[in-house]
Protein backbone atom coordinates (compact mmCIF):
# COMPACT_ATOMS: atom_id res chain seq x y z
CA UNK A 1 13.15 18.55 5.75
CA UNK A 2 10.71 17.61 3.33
CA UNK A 3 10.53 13.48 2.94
CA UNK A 4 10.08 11.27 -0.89
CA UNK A 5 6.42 10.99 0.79
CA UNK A 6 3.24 12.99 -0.22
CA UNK A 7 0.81 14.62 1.99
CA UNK A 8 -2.84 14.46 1.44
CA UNK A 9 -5.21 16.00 3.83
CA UNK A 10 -8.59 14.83 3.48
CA UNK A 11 -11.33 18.11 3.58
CA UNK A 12 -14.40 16.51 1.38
CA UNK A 13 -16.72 15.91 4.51
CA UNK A 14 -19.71 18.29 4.82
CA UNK A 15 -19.25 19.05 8.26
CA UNK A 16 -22.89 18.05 8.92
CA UNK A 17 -22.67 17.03 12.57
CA UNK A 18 -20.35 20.31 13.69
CA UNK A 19 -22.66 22.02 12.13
CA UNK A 20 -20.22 24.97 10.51
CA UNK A 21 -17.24 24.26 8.13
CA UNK A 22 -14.70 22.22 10.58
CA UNK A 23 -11.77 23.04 8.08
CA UNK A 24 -12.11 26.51 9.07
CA UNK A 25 -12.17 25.85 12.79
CA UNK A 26 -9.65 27.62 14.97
CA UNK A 27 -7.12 25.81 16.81
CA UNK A 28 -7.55 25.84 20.60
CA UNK A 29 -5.39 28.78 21.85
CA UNK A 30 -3.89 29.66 18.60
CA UNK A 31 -7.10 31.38 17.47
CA UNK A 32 -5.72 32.96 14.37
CA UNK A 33 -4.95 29.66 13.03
CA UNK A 34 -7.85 27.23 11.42
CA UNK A 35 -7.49 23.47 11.21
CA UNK A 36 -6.71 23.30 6.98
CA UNK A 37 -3.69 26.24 8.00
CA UNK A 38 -2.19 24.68 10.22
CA UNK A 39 -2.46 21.11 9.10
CA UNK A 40 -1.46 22.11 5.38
CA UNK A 41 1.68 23.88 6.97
CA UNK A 42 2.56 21.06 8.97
CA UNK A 43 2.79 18.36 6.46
CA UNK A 44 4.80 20.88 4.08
CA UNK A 45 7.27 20.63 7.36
CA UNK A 46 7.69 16.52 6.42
CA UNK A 47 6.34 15.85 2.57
CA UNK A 48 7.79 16.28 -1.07
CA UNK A 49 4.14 17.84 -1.81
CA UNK A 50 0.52 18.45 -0.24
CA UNK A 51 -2.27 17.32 -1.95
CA UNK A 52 -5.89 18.81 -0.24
CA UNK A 53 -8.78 16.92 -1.59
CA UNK A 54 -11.72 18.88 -1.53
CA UNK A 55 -15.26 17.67 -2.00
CA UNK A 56 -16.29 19.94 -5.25
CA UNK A 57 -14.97 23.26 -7.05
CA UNK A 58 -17.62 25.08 -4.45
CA UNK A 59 -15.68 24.02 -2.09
CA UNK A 60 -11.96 23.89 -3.42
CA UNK A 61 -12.63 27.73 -4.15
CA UNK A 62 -13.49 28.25 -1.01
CA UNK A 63 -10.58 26.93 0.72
CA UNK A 64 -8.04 28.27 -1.88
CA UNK A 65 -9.18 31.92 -1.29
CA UNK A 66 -8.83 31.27 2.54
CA UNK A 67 -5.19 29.60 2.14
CA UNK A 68 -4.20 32.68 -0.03
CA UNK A 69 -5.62 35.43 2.17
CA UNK A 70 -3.49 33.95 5.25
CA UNK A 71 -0.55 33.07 3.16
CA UNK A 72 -0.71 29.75 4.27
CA UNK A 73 1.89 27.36 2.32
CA UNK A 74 1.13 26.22 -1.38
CA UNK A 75 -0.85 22.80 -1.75
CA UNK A 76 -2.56 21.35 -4.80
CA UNK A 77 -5.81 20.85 -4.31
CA UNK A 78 -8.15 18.12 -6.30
CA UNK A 79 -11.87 17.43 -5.92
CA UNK A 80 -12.98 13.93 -5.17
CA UNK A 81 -13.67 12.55 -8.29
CA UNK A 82 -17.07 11.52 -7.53
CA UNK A 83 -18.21 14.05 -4.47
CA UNK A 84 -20.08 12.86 -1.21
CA UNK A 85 -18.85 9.33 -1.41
CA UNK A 86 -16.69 9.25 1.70
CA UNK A 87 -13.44 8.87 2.59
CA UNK A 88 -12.32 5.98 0.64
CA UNK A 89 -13.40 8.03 -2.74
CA UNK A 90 -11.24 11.13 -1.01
CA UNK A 91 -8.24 8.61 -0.55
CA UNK A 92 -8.75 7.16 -4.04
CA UNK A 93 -8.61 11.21 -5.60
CA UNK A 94 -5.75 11.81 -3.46
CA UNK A 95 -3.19 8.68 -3.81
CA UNK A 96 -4.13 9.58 -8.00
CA UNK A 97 -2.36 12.81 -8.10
CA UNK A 98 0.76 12.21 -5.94
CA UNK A 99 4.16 11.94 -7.27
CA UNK A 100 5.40 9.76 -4.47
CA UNK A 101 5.35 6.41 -4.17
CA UNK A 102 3.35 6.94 -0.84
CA UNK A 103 1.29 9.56 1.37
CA UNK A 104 1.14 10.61 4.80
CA UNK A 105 -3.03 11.14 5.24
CA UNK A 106 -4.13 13.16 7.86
CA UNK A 107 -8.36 14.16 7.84
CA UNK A 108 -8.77 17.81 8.03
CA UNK A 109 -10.91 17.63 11.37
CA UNK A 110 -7.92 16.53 13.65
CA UNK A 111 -5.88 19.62 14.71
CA UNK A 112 -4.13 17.95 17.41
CA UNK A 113 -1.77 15.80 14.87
CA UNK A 114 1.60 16.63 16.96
CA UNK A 115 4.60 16.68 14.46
CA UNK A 116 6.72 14.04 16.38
CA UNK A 117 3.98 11.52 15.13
CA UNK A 118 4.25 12.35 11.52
CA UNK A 119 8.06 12.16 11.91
CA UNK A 120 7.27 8.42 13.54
CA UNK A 121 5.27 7.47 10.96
CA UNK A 122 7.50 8.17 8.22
CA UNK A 123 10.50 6.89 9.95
CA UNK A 124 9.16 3.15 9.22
CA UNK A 125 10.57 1.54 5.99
CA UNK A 126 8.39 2.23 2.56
CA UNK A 127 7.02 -0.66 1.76
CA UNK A 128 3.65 -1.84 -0.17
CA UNK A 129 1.83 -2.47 3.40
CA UNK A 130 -0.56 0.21 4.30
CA UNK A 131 0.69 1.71 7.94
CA UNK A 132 -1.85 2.21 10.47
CA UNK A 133 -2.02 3.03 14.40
CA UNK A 134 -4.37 1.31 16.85
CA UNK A 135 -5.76 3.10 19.77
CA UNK A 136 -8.21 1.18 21.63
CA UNK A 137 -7.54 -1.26 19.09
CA UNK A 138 -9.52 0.94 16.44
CA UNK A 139 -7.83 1.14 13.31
CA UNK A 140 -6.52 5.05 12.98
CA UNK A 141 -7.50 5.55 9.17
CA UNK A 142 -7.52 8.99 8.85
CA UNK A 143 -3.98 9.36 10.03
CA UNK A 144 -1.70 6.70 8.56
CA UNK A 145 0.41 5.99 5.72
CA UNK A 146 -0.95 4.63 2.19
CA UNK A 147 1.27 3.16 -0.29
CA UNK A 148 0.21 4.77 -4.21
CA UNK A 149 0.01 1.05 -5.43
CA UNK A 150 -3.13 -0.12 -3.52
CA UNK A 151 -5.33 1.88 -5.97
CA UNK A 152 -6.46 -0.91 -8.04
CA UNK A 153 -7.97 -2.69 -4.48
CA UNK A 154 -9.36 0.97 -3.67
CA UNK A 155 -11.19 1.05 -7.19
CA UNK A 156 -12.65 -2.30 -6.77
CA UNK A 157 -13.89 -1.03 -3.20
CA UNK A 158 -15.28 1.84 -4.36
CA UNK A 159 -17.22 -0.31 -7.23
CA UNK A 160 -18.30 -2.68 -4.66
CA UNK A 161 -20.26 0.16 -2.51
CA UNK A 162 -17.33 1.10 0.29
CA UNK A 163 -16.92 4.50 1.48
CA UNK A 164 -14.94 3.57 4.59
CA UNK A 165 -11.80 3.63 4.53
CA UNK A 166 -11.41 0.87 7.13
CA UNK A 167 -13.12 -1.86 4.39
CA UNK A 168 -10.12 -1.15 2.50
CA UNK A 169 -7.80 -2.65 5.54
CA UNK A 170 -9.57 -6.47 4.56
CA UNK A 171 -8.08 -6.40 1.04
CA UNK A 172 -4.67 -4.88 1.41
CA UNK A 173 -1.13 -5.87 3.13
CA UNK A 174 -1.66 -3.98 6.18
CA UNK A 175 1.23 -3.09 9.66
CA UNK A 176 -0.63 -1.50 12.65
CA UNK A 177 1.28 0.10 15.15
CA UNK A 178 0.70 -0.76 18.78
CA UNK A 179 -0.43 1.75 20.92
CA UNK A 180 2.08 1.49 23.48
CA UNK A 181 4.41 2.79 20.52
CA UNK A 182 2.53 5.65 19.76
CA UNK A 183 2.50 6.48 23.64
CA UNK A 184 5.99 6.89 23.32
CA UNK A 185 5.47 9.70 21.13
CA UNK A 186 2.26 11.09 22.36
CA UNK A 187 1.25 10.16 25.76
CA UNK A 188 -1.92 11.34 25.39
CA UNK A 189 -2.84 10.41 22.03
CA UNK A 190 -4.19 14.00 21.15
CA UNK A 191 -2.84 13.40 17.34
CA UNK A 192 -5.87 10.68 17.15
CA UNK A 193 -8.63 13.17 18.58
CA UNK A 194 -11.32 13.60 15.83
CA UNK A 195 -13.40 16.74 16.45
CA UNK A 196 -17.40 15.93 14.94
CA UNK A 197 -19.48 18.17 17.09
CA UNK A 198 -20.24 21.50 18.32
CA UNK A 199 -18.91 20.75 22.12
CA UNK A 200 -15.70 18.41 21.43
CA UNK A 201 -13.67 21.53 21.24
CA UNK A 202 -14.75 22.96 24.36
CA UNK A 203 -14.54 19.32 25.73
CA UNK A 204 -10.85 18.48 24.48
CA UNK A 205 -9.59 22.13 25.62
CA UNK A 206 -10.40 21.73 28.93
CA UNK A 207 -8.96 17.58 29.47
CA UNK A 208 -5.88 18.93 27.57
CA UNK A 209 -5.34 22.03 29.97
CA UNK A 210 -5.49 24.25 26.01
């Protein structure tokens, strides 16, 4: 059932490293399914409303023809509101057109996200602290939960020079989650696993037995 909390999935990147459009990457042994399908469908499973933020119209056509010819669930999709500035501007576009008082984010390059993990994440209080995980005792940006009234400390940010989205972490209220907690939930970590070249598929596939 559908939470009071927004979804945004983060798609602006350029893919420059993979080398091909990593939003329309098949999953690993579901072949029929790309990353933005199957990620967009699985937050629809836990939000009030999915927001995809897209880089420019180029590429929010793009990915609106694809979602329509696979009859992939409904999402609103807004461009960054100044394209190629990273995923701080992405957050920034996102957290500006949601209803809720907070969003799930999830980047689109991380296919593993396992649902249980979304359902953790949301099952901590809303508050105006910015929820984050720690693996390795890296700050999990790109899969956390963002509170709608930290846009004024995003905007000064982004007016400073920041594009990542970990800068944002010195100037906000901020929980992190233990890793030990999200073992509990994902042994493995796979929701974490960020895939940014050619080979990590073929890489992750075979340590995940996919």
């Amino acid at each position: 059932m559908a939470s009071s909390v927004a979804g945004i999935l983060l798609a602006g990147g350029s893919s420059r490293r993979m080398g091909k459009d990593k939003a329309l990457l098949p999953i690993p042994g579901r072949e029929q399914v790309t990353f933005i399908e199957h990620l967009t469908s699985l937050l629809t499973l836990f939000c009030s409303e999915v927001i995809l933020v897209t880089r420019d119209e180029d590429q929010a056509a793009k990915y609106i023809h694809h979602l329509a010819t696979q009859e992939a669930c409904p999402v609103h999709v807004v461009n960054d509101k100044i394209p190629a500035a990273g995923p701080l501007m992405g957050l920034y576009s996102g957290l500006g057109t949601i209803q809720a008082s907070h969003a799930l984010v999830v980047a689109v390059d991380m296919p593993f996200v396992h649902k249980d993990m979304l359902a953790f994440l949301l099952s901590y209080p809303l508050d105006e602290a910015v929820l984050v995980p720690m693996v390795e005792n890296i700050p999990q940006v790109l899969l956390a939960r963002y509170p709608r009234t930290i846009l004024p400390q995003i905007e000064t940010c982004l007016q400073n020079g920041q594009r990542d989205l970990r800068s944002l972490l010195k100037v906000v209220p901020v929980h992190y989650i233990k890793e030990a907690q999200l073992r509990t939930i994902d042994p493995q970590l796979r929701s974490f696993v960020n895939m940014n070249m050619p080979g990590d598929l073929l890489s992750v596939g075979n340590n995940m037995g996919l």
